[in-house]
N, C-alpha and C. Protein backbone atom coordinates (compact mmCIF):
# COMPACT_ATOMS: atom_id res chain seq x y z
N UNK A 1 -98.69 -100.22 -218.84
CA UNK A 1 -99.75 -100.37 -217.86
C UNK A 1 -99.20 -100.00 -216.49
N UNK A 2 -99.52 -98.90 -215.71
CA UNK A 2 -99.36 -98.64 -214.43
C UNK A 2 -99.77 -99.94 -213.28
N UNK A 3 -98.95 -100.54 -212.33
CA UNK A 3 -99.10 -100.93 -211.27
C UNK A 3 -99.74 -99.98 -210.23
N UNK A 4 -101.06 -100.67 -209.50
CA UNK A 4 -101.49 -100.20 -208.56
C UNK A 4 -102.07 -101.53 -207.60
N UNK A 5 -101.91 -101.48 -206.34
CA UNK A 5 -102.58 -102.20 -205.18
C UNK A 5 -103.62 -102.00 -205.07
N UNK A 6 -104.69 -102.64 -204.96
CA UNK A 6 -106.31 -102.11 -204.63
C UNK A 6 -106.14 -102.76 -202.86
N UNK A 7 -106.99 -102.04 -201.93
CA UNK A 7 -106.42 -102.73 -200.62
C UNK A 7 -108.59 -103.33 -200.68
N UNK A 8 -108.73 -103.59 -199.43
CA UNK A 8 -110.25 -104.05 -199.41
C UNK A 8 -111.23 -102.77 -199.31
N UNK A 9 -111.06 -101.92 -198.88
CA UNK A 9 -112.01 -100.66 -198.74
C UNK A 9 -112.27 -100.34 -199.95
N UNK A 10 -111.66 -100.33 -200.66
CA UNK A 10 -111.81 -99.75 -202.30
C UNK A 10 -112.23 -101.35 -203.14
N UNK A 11 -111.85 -102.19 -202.97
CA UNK A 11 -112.30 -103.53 -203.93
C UNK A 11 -113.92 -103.58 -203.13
N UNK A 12 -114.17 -103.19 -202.07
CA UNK A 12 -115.51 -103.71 -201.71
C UNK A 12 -116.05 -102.94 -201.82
N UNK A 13 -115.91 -101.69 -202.48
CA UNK A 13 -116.84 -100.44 -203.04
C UNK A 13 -117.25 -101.10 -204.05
N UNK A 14 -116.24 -101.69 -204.93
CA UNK A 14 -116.52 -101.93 -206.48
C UNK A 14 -117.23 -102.79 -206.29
N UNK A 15 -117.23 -104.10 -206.04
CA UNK A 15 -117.39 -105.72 -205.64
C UNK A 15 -118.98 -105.15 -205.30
N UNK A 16 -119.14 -104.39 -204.87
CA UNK A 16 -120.51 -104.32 -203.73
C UNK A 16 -121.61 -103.60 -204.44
N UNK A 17 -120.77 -102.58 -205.13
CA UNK A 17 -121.51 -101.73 -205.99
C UNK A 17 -121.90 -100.33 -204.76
N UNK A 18 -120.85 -100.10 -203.96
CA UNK A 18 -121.23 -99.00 -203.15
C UNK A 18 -121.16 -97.63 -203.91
N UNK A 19 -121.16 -96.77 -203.50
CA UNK A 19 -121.45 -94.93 -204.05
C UNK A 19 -119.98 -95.02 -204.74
N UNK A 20 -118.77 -95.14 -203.82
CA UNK A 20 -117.45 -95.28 -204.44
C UNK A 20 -117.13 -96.11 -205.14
N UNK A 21 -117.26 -96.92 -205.64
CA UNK A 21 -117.39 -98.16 -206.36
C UNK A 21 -116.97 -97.66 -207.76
N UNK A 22 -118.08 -96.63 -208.56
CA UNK A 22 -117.32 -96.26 -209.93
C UNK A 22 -116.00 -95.41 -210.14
N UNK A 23 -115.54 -94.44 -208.49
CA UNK A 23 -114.81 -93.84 -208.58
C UNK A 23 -113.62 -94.59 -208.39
N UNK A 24 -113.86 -95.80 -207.41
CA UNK A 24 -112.50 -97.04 -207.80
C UNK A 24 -112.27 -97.71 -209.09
N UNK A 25 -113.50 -98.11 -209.72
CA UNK A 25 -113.17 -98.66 -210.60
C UNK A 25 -112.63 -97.64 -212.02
N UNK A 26 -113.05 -96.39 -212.04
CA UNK A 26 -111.33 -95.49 -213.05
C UNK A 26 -110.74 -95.81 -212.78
N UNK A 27 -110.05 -95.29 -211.35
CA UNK A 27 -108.70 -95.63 -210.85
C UNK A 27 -108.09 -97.38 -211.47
N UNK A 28 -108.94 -98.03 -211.47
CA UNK A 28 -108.25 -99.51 -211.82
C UNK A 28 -108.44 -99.37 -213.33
N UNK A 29 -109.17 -98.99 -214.15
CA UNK A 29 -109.27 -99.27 -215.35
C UNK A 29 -107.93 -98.91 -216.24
N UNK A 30 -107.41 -99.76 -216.89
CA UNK A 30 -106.25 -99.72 -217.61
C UNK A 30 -104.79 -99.93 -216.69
N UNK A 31 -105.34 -100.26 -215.63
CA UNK A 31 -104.02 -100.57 -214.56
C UNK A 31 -103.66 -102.14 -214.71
N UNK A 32 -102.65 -102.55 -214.15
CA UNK A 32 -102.03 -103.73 -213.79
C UNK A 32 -102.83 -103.65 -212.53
N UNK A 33 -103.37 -104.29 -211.87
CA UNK A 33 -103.96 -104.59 -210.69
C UNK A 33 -103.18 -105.89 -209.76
N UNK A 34 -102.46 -105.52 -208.71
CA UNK A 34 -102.39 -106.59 -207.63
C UNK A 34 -103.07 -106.17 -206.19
N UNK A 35 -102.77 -107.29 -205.60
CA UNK A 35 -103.24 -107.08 -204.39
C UNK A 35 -102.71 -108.89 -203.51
N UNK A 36 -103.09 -108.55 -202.26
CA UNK A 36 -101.81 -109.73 -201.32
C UNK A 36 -103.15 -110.59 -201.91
N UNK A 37 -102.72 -111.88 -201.51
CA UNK A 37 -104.03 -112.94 -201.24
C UNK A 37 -104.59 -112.54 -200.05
N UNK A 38 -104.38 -111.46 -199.29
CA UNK A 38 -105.27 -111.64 -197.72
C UNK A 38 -106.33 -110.65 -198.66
N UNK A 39 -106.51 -110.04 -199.90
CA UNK A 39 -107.66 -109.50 -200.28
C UNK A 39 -109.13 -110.31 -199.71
N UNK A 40 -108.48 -111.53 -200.88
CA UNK A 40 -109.94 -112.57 -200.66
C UNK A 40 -110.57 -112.79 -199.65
N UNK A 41 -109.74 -113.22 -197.89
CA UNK A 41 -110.13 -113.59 -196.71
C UNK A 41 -110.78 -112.17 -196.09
N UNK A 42 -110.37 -111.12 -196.80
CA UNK A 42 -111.19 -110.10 -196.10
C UNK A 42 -112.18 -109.52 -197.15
N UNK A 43 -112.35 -109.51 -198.18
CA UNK A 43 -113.24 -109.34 -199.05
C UNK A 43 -113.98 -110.39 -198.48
N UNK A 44 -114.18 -111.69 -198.56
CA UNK A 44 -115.06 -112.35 -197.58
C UNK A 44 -116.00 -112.09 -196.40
N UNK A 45 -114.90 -111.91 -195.31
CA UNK A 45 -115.21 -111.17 -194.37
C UNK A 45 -116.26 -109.75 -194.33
N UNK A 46 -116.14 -109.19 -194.91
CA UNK A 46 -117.04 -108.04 -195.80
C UNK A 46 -118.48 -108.58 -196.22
N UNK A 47 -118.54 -109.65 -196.98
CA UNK A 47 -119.68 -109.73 -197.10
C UNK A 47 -120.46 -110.83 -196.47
N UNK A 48 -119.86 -110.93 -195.54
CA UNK A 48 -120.24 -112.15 -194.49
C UNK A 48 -121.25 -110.96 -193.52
N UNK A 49 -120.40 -110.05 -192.95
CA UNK A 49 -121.27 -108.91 -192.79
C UNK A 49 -122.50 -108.43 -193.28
N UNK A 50 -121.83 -107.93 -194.39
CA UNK A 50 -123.24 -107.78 -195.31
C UNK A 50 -124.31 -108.46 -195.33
N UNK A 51 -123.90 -109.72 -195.61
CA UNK A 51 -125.08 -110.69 -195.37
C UNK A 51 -125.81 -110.64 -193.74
N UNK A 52 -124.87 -110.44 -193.08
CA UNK A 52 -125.60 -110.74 -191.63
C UNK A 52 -126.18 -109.47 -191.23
N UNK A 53 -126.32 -108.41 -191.84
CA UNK A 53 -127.28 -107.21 -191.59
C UNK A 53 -128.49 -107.38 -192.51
N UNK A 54 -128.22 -108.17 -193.47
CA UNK A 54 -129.38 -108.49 -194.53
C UNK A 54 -129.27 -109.43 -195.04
N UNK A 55 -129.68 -110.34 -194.35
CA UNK A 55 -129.46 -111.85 -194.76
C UNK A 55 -130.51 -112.08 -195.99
N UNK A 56 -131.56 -111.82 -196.67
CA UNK A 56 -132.44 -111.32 -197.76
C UNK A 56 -131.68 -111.27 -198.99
N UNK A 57 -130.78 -110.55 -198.35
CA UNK A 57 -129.53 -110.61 -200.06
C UNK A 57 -128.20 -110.92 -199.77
N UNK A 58 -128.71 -111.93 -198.70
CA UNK A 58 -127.03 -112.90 -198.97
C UNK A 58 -126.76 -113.43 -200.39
N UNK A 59 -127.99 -114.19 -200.90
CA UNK A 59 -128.03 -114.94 -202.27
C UNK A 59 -126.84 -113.99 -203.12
N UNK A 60 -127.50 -112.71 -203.36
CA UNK A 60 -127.24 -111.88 -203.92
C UNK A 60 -125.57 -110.90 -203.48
N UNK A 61 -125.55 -111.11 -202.25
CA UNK A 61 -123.62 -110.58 -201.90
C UNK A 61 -122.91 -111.97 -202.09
N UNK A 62 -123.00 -112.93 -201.96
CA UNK A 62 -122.42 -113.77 -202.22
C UNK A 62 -121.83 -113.99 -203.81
N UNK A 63 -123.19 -113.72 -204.71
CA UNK A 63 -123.05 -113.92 -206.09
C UNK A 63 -121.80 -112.82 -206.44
N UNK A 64 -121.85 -110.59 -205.86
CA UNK A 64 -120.91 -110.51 -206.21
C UNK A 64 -119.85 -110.68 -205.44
N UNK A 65 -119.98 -111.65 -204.54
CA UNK A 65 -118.04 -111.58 -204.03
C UNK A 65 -117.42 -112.60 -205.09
N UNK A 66 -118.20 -113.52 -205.61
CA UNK A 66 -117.60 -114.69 -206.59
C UNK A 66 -117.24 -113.84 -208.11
N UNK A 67 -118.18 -112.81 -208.69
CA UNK A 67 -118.20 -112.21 -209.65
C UNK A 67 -116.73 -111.25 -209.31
N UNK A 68 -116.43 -110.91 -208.42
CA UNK A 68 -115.58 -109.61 -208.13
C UNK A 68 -114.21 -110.74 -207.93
N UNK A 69 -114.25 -111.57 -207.79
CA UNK A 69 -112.99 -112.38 -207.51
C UNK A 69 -112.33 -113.26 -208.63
N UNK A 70 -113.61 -113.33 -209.89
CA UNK A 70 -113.67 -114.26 -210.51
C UNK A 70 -112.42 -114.02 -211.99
N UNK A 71 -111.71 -112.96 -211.89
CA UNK A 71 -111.32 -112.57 -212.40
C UNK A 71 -111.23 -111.50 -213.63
N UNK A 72 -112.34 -110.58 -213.17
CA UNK A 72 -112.91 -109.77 -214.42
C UNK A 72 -111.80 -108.57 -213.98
N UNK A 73 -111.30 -108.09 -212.81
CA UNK A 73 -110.27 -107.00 -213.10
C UNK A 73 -108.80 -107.77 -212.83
N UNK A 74 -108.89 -109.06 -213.15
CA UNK A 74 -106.86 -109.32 -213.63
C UNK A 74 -106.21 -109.19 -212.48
N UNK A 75 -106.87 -109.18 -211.26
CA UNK A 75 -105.95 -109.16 -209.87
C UNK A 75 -104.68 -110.13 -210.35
N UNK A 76 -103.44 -109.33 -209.85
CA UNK A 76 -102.50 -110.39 -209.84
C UNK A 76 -102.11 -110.72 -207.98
N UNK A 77 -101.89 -111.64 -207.61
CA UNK A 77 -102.16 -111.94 -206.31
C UNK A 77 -100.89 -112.35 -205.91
N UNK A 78 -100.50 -111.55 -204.83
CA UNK A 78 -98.94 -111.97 -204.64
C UNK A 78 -99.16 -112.20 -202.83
N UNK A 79 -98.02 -112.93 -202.55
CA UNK A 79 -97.95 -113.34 -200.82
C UNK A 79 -96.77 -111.71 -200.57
N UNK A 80 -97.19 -111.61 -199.14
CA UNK A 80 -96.07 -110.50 -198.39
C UNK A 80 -95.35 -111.26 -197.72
N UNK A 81 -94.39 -110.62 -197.05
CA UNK A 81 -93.26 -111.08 -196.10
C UNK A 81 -93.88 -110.83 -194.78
N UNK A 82 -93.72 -111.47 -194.11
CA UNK A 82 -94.36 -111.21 -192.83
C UNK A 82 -93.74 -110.75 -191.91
N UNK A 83 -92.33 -111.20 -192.12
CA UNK A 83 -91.79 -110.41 -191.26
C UNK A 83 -91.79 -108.63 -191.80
N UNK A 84 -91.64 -108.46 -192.64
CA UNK A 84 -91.19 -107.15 -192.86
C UNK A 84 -92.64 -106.16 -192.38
N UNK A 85 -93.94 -107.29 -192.90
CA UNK A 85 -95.71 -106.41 -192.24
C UNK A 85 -95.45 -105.85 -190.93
N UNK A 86 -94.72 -107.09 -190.15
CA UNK A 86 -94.50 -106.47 -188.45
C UNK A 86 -93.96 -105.16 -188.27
N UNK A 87 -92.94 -105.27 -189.04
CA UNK A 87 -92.09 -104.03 -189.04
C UNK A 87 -92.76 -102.52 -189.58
N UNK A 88 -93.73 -102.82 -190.63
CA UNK A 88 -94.14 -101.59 -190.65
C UNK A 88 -95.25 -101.31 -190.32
N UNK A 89 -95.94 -102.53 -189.50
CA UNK A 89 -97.18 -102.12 -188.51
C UNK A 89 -96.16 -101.42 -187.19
N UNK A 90 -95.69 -101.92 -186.95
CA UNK A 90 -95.17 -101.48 -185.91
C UNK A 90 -94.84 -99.47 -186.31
N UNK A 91 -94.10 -99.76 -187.13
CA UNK A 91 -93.67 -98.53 -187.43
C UNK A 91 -95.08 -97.25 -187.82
N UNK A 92 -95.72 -97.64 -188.51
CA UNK A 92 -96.83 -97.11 -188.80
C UNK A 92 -98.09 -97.19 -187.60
N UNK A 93 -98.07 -98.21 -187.09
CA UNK A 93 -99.26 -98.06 -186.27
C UNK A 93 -100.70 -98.66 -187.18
N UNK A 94 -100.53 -99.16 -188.47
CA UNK A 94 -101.40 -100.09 -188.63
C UNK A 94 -101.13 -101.45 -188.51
N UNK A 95 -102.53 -101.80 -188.95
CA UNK A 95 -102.59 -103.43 -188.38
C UNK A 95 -102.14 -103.76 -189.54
N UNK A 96 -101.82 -105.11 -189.29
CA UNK A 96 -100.53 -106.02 -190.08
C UNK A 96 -102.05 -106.27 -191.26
N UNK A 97 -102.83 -106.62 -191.16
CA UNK A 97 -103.45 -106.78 -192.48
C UNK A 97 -103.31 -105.31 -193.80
N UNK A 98 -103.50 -104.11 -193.24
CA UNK A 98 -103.12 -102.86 -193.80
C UNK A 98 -101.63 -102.51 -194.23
N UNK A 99 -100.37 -102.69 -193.33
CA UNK A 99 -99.93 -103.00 -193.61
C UNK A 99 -99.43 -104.01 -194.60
N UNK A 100 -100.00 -104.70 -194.80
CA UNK A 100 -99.49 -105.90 -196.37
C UNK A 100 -99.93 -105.06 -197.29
N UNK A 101 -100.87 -104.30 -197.41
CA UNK A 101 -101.24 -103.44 -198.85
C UNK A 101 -100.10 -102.52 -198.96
N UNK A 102 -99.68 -101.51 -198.11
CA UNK A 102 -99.02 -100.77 -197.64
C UNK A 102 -97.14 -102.03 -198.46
N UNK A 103 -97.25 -102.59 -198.22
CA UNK A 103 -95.59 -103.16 -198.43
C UNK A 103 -95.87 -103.84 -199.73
N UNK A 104 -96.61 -104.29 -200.17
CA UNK A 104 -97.11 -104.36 -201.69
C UNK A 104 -96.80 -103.47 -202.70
N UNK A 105 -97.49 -102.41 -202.08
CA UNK A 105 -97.23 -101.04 -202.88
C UNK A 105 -96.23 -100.66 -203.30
N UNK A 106 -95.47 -100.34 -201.57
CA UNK A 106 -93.81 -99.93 -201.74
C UNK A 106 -92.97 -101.02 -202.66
N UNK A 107 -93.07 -102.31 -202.69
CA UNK A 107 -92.55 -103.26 -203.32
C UNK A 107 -92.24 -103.17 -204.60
N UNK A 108 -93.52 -102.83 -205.10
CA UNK A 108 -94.06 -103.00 -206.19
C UNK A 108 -93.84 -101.25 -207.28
N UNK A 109 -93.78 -100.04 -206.34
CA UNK A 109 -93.58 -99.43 -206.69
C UNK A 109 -94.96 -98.54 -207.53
N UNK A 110 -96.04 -99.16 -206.82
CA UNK A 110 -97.05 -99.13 -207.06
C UNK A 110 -97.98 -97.63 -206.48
N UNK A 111 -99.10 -97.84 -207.11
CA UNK A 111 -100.09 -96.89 -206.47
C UNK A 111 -100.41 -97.53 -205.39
N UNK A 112 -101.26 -96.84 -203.95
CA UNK A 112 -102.06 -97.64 -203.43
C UNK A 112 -103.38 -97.12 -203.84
N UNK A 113 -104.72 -98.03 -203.88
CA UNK A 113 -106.17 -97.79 -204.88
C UNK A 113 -106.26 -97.78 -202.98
N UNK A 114 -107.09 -96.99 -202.13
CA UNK A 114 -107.74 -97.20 -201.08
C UNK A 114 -108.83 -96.25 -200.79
N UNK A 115 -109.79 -96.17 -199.86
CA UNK A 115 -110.69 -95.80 -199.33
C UNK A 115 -110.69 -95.13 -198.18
N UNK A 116 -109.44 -95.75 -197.06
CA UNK A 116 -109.47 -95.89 -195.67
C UNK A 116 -108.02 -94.41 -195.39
N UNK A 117 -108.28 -93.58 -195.06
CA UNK A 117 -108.01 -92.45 -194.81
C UNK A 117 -106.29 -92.49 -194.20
N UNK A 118 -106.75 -93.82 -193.03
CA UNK A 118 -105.50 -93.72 -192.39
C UNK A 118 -104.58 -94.32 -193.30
N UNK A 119 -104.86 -95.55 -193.89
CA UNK A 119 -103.94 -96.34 -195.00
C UNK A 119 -103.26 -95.11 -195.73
N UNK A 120 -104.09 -94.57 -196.24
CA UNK A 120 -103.78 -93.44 -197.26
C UNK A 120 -102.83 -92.55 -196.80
N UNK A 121 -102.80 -92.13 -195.68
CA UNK A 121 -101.97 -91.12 -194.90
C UNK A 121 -100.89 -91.60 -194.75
N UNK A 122 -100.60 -92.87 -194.27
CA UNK A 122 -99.22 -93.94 -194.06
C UNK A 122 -98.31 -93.82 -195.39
N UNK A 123 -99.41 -94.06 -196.34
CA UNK A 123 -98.67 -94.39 -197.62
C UNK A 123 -98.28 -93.07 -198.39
N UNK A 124 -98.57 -91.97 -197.75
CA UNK A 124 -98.32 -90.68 -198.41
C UNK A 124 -97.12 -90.60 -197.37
N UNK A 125 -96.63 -90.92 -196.76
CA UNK A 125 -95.80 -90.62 -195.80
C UNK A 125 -94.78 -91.80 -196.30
């Protein structure tokens, strides 16, 4: 089973059911899946949003952030070092939350699963 990181841009495609959503979820299918615990607090965050542009189907984003968390893709959930996030926000120029996907990866030896262009660019580098 391949290790890959899913960071939040790509879990809240799937989670949400956005356009990208099936093209993340190949990428995860048959993978080992981790990701930091700061997934959850910003997968949250995400649909706290959501809800507050359409509060109508909060009922309904709420139901999948619990469904998407609940364990149907095997997240394995690991803590980062914090000191070391500083270091490669700093170095990179992302924010320390991006960074933790970003040092996950490298850790782990992993794919990164993302959405977000700049993440992607860091981690090709």
């Amino acid at each position: 089973m391949n290790p890959v990181v899913v960071d939040t841009s790509a879990f809240a495609a799937l989670a949400f059911q956005e356009p990208e959503g099936e093209a993340v979820a190949r990428r995860l299918e048959g993978a080992q899946v981790f990701a930091p615990t700061l997934l959850r607090f910003e997968l949250a965050s995400v649909a706290r949003k959501k809800a507050r542009r359409a509060p109508e189907q909060a009922p309904a984003i709420v139901s999948a952030l619990s469904t998407a968390l609940d364990g149907q893709w095997g997240i394995v959930w690991r803590d980062v070092d914090p000191a070391d996030i500083v270091l490669i926000a700093q170095a990179t120029g992302l924010t320390a939350y991006d960074a933790s996907y970003l040092w996950l990866a490298g850790t782990l030896g992993a794919e990164l699963v993302t959405l977000d262009a700049r993440l992607a660019a860091a981690c090709a580098d």
